[in-house]
Protein backbone atom coordinates (compact mmCIF):
# COMPACT_ATOMS: atom_id res chain seq x y z
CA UNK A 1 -3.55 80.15 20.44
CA UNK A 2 -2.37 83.94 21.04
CA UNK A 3 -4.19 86.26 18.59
CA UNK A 4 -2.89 90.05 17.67
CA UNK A 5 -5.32 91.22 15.34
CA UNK A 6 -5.01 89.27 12.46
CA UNK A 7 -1.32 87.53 13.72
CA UNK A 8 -0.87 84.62 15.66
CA UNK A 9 2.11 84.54 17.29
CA UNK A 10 4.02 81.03 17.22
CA UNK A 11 7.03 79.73 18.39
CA UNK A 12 10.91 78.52 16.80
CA UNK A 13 13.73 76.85 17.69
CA UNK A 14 15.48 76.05 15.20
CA UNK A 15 16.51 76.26 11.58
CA UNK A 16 13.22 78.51 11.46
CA UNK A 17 14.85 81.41 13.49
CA UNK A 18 16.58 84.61 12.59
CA UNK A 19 18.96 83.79 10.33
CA UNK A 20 18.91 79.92 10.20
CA UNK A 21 17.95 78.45 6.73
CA UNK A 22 14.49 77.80 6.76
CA UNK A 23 13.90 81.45 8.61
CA UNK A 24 12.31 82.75 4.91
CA UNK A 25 9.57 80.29 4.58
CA UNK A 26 8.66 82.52 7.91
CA UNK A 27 9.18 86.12 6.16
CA UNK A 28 7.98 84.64 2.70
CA UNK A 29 4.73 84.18 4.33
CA UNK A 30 4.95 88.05 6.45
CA UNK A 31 6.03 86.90 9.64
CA UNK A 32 7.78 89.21 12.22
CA UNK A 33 10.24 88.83 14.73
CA UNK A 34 8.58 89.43 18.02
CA UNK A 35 11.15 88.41 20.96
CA UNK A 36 13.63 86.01 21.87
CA UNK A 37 12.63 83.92 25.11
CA UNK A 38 13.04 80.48 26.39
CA UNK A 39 10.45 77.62 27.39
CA UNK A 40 9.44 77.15 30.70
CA UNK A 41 12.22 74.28 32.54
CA UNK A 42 10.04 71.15 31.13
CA UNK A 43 11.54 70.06 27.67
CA UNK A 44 14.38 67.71 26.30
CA UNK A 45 15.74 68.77 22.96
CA UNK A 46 16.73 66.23 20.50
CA UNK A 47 19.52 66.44 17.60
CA UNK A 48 17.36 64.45 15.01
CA UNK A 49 18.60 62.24 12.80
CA UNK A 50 17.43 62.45 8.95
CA UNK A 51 17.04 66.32 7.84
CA UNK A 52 18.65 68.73 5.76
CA UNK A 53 18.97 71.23 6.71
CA UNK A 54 19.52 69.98 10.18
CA UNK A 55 16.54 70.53 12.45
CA UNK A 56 15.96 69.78 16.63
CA UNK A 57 12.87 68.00 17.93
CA UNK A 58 11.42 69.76 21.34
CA UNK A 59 9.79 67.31 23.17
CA UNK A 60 8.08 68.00 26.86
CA UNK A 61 8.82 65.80 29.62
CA UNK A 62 7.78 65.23 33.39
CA UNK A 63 11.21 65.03 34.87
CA UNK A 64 14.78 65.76 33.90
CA UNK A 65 13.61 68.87 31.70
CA UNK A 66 15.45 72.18 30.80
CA UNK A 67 14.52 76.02 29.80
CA UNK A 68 15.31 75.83 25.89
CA UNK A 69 15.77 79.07 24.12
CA UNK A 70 13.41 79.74 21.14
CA UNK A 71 11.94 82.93 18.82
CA UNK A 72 8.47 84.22 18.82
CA UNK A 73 7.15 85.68 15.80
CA UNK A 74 3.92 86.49 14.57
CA UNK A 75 2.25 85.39 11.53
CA UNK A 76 -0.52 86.82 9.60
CA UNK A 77 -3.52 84.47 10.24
CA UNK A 78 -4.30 83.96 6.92
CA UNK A 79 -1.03 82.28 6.03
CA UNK A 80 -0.92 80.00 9.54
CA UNK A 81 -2.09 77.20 8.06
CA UNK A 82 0.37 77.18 4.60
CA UNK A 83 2.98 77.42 7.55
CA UNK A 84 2.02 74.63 9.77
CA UNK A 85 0.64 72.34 6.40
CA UNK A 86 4.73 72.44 5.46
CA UNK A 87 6.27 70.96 8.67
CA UNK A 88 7.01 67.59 8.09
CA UNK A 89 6.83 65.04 10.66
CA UNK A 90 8.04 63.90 12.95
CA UNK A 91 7.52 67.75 13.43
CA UNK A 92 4.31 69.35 14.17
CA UNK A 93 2.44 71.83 16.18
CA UNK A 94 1.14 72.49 19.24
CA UNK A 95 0.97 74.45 22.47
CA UNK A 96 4.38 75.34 24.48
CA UNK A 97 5.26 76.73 28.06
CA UNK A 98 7.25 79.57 28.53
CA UNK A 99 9.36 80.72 31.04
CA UNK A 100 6.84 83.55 32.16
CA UNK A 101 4.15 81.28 32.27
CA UNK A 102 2.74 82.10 29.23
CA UNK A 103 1.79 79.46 26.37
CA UNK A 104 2.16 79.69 22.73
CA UNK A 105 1.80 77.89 19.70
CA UNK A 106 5.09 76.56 18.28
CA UNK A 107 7.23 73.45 17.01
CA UNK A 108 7.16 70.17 19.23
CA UNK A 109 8.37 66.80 17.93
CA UNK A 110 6.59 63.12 18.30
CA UNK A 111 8.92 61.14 21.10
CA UNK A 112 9.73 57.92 18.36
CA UNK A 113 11.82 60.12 16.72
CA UNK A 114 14.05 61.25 19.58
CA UNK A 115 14.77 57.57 20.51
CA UNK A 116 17.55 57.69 17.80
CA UNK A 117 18.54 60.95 18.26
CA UNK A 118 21.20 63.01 20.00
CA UNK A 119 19.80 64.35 23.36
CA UNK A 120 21.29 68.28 23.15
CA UNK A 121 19.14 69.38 26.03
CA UNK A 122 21.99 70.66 28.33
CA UNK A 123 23.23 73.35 25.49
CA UNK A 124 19.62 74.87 26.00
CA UNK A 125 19.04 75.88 22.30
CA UNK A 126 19.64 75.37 18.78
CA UNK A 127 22.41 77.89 18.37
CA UNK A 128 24.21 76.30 20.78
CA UNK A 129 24.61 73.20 19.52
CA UNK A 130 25.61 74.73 15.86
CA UNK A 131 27.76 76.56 17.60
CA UNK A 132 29.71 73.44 19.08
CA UNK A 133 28.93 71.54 16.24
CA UNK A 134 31.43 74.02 14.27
């Protein structure tokens, strides 16, 4: 868990970043953009079926894995938990690699849920694949 003060800062990638739909339950609750990075070269990233808005599952791997771009922000402490208590499953939390070696909290996805799902790991992020998907 990386601390500021009273912010932890936690990871996004997808309809939770900068402009996507869900990006206000973020701000609703004071987060702040931070930086845009990418995850270390260890993750497949999924297309899943079932949401609206549409939403990607991240899901780390041992072999075959790719750098996927994602947002940091940082949210006040005190409202971590009213943002992680809202992610539905197969969504959830938990720790994620970076590209600089550095780990942070941030959206991962339970692997049953990617076995009927489209495997968008080669676009490297979420805007991306909306991006094609236009």
């Amino acid at each position: 868990m990386t601390t500021t003060e009273k912010f932890i800062n936690v990871a996004v990638c997808g309809a939770h970043m900068t402009g996507l739909p869900l990006n206000t339950q973020l701000t609703a609750l004071g987060g702040e953009f931070v930086q845009a990075t990418c995850t270390s070269p260890d993750y497949k990233f999924y297309k899943l079926n079932g949401f609206i808005p549409a939403r990607p599952g991240l899901l780390r791997v041992v072999d075959g894995g790719f750098a996927i771009s994602l947002e940091i922000w940082k949210l006040p402490i005190e409202n971590y938990c009213a943002f992680v208590s809202a992610v539905p499953a197969p969504l959830g939390f938990g720790t994620l690699s970076l590209a600089d070696g550095s780990h942070v909290n941030g959206f991962l996805c339970e692997h049953y849920a990617t076995l009927n799902a489209v495997d968008i790991s080669q676009l490297g992020g979420w805007r991306q694949y909306l991006k094609d998907a236009s």
